[in-house]
N, C-alpha and C. Protein backbone atom coordinates (compact mmCIF):
# COMPACT_ATOMS: atom_id res chain seq x y z
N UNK A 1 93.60 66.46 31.43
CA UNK A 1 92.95 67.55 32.11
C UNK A 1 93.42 67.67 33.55
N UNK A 2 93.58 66.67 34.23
CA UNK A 2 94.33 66.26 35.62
C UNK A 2 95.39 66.99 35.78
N UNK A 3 96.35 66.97 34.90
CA UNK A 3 97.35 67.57 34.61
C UNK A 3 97.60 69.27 35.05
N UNK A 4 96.95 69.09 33.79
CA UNK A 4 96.74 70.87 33.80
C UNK A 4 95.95 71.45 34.63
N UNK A 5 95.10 70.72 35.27
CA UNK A 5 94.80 71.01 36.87
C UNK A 5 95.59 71.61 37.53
N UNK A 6 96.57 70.11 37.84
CA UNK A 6 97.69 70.51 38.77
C UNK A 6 98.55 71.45 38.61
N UNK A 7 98.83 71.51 37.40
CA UNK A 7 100.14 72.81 37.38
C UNK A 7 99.01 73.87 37.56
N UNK A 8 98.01 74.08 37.08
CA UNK A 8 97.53 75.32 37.54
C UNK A 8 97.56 75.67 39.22
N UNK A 9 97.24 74.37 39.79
CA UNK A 9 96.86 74.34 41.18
C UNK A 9 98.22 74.77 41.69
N UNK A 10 99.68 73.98 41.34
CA UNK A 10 100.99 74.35 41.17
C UNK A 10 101.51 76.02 41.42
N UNK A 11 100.97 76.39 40.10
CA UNK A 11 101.48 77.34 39.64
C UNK A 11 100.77 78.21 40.53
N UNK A 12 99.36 78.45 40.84
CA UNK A 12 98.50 79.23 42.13
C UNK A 12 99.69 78.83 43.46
N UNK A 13 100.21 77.65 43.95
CA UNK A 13 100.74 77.87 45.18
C UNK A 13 101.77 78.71 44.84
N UNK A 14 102.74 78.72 43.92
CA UNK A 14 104.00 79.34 43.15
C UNK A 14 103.66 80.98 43.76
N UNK A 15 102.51 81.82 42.92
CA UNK A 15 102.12 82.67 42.35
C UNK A 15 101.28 83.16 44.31
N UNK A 16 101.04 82.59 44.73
CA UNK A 16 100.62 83.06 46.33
C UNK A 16 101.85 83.08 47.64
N UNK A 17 102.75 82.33 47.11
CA UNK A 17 104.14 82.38 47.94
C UNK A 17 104.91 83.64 47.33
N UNK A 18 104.89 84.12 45.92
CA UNK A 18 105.75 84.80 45.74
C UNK A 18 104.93 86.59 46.02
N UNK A 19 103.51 86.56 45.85
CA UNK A 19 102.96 87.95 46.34
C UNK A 19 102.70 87.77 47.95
N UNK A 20 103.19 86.75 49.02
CA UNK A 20 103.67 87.29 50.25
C UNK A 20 104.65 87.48 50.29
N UNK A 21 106.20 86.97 49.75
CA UNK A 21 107.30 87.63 49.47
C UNK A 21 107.12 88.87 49.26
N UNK A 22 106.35 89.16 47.82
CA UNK A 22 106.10 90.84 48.16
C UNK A 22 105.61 91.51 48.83
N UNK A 23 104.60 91.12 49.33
CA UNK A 23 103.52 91.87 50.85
C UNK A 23 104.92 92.08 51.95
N UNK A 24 105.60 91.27 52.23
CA UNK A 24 106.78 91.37 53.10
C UNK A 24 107.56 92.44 52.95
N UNK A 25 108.21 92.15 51.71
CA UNK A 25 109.22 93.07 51.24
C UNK A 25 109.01 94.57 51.11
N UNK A 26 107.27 94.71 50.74
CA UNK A 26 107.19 96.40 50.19
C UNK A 26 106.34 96.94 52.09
N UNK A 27 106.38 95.77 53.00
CA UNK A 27 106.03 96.13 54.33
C UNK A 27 107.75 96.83 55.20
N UNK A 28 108.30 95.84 54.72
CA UNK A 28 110.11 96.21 54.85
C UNK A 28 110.29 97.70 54.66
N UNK A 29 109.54 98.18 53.33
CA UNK A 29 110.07 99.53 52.49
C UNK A 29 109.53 100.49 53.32
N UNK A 30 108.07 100.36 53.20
CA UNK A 30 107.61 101.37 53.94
C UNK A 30 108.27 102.36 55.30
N UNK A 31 109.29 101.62 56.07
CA UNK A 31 109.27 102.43 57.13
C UNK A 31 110.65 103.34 56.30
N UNK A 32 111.25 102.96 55.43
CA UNK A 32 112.73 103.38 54.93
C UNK A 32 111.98 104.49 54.00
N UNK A 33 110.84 104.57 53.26
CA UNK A 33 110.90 104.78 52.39
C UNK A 33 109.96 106.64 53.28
N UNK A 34 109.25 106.32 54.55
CA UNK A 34 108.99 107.27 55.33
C UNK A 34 110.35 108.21 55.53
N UNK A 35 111.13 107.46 56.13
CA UNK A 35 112.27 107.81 56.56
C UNK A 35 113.20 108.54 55.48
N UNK A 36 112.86 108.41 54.29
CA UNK A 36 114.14 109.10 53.52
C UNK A 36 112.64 110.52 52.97
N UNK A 37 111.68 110.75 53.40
CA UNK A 37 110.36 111.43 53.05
C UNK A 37 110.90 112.78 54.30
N UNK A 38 111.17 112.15 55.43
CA UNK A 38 111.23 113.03 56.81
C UNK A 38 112.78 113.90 56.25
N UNK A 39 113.74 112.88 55.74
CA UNK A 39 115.18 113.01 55.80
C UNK A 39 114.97 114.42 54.54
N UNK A 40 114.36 113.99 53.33
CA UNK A 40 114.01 114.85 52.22
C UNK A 40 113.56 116.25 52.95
N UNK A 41 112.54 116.46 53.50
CA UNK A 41 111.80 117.65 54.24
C UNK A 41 112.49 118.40 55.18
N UNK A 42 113.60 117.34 55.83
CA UNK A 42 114.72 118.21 56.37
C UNK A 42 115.62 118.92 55.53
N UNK A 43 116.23 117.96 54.92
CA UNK A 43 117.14 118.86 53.88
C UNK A 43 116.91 119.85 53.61
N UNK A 44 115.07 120.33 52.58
CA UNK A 44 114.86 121.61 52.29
C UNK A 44 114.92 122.32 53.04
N UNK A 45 113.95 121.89 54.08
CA UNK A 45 114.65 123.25 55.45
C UNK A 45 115.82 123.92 55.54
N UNK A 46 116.63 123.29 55.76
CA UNK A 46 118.62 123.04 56.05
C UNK A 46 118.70 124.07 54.52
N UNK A 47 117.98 124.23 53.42
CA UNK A 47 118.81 124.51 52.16
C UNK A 47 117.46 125.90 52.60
N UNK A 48 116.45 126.32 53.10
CA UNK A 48 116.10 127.39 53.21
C UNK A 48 116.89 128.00 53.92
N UNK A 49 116.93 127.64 55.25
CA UNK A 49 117.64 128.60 56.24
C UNK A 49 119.15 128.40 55.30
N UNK A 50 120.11 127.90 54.93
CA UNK A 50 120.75 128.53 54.20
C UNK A 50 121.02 129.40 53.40
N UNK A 51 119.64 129.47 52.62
CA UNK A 51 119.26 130.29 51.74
C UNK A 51 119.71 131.88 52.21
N UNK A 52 118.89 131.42 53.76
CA UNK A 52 118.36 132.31 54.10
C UNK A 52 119.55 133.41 55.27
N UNK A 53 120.83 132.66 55.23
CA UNK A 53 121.76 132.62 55.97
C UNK A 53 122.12 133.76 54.98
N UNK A 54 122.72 133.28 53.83
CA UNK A 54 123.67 134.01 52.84
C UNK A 54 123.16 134.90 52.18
N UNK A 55 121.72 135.37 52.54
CA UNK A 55 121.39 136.74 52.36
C UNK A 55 121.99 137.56 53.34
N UNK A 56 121.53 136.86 54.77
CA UNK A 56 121.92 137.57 56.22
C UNK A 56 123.98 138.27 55.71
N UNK A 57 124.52 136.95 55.54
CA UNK A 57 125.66 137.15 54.79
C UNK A 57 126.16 138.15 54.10
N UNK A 58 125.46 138.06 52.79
CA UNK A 58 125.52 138.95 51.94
C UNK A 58 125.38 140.93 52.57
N UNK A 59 124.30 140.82 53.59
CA UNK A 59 123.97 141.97 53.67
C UNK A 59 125.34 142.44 54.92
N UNK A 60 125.70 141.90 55.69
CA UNK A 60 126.71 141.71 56.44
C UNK A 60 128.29 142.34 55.65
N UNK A 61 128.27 141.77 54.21
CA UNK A 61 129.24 142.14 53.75
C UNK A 61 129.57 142.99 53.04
N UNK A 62 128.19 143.26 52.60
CA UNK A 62 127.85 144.68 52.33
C UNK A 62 128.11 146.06 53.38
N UNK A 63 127.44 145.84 54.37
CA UNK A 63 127.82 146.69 55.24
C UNK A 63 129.24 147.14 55.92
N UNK A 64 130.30 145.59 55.68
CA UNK A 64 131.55 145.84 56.21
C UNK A 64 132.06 146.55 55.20
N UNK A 65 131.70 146.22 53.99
CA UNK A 65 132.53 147.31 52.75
C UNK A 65 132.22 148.75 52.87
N UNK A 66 130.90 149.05 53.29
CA UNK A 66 130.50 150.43 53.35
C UNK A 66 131.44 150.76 54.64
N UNK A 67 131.59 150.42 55.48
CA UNK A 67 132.46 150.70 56.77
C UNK A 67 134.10 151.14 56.61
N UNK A 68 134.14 149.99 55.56
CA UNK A 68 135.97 149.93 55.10
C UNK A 68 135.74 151.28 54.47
N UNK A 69 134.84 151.87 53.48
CA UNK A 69 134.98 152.58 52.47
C UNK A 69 134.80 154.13 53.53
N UNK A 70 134.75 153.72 54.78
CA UNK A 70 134.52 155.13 55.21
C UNK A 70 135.69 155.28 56.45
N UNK A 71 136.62 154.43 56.44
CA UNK A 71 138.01 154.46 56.85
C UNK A 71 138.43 155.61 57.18
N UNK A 72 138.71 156.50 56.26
CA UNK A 72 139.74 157.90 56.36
C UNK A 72 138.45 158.57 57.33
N UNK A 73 137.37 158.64 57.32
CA UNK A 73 136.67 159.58 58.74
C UNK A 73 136.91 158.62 60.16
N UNK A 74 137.25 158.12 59.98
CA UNK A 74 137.46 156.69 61.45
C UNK A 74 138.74 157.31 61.86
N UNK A 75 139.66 157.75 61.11
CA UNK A 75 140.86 158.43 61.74
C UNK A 75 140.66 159.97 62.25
N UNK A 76 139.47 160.25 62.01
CA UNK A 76 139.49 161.52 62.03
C UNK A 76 138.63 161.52 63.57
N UNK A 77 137.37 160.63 63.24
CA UNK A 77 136.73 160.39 64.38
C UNK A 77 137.51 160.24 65.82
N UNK A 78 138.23 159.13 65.79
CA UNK A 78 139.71 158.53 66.50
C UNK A 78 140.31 159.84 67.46
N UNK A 79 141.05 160.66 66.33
CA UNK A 79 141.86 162.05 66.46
C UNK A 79 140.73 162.33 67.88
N UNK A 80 139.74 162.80 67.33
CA UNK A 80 138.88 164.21 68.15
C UNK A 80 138.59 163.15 69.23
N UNK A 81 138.07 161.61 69.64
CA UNK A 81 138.10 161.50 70.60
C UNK A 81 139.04 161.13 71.60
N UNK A 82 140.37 160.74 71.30
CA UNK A 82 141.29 161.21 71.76
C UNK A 82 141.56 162.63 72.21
N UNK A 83 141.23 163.65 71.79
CA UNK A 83 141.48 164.90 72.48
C UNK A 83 140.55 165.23 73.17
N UNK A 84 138.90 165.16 72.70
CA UNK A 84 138.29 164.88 73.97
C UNK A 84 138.26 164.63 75.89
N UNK A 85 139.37 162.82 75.07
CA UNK A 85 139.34 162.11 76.47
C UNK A 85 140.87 162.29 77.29
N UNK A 86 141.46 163.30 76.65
CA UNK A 86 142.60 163.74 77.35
C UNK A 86 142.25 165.31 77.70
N UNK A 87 141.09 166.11 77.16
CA UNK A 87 140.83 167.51 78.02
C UNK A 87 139.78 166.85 79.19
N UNK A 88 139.11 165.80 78.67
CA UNK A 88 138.74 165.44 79.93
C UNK A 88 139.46 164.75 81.46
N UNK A 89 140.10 163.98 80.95
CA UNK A 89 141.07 163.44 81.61
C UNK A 89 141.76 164.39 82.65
N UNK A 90 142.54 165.67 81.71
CA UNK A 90 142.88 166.61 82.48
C UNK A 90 142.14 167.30 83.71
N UNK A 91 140.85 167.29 82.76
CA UNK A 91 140.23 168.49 84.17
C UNK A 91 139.71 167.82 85.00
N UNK A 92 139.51 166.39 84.82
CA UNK A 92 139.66 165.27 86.18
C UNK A 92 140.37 165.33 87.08
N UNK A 93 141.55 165.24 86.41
CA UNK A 93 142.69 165.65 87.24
C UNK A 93 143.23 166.61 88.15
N UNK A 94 142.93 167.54 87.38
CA UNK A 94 143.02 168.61 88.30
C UNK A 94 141.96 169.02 89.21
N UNK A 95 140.55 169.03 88.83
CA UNK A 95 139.84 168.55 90.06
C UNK A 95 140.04 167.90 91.56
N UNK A 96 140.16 166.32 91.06
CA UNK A 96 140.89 165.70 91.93
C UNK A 96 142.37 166.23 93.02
N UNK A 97 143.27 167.17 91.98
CA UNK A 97 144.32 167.82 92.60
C UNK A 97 143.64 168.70 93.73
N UNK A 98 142.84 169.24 92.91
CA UNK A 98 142.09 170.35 94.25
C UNK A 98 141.57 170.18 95.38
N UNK A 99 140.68 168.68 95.13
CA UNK A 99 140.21 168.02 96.35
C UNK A 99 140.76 167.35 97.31
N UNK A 100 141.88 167.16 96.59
CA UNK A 100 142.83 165.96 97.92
C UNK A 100 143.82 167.67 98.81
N UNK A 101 144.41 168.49 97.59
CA UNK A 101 144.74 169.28 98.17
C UNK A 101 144.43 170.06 99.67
């Protein structure tokens, strides 16, 4: 009976050394295990505003196509203000001629 005392008594020191090993170890985890919780919550963020980017994107590239697709009035636009800024130009000019005159 002595015996089996002891190994019990044994086996209790065994069995109390090895759950402070664990009290240690899962005290270790905790701050890593915060830390990959914060790291996680960032990410989604980072993958919303991405989200939220490549709509911005999307609509961006949309609009440059509507722009490209309206090309041939851009030359036309172009044309007339060029003639515009050369009848203006002119009667600047000659203004100016008059005044220094």
């Amino acid at each position: 009976m002595e015996k089996t005392m002891l190994n019990i008594e044994k086996e209790l020191g065994e069995l109390n050394g090895s759950v402070k090993s664990a009290h240690k170890r899962i005290d270790n985890l905790e701050p890593v295990v915060k830390t990959i919780y914060e790291l996680a919550t960032s990410v989604k963020v980072m993958a919303e505003k991405m989200n939220n980017m490549n709509s911005d994107i999307s609509q961006i590239k949309s609009n440059m196509e509507e722009y490209h697709h309206k090309e041939p009035n851009k030359l036309l636009f172009n044309i007339k203000n060029t003639i515009i800024i050369g009848i203006v130009g002119a009667l600047v000019g000659a203004f100016m001629a008059l005044i220094i005159k």
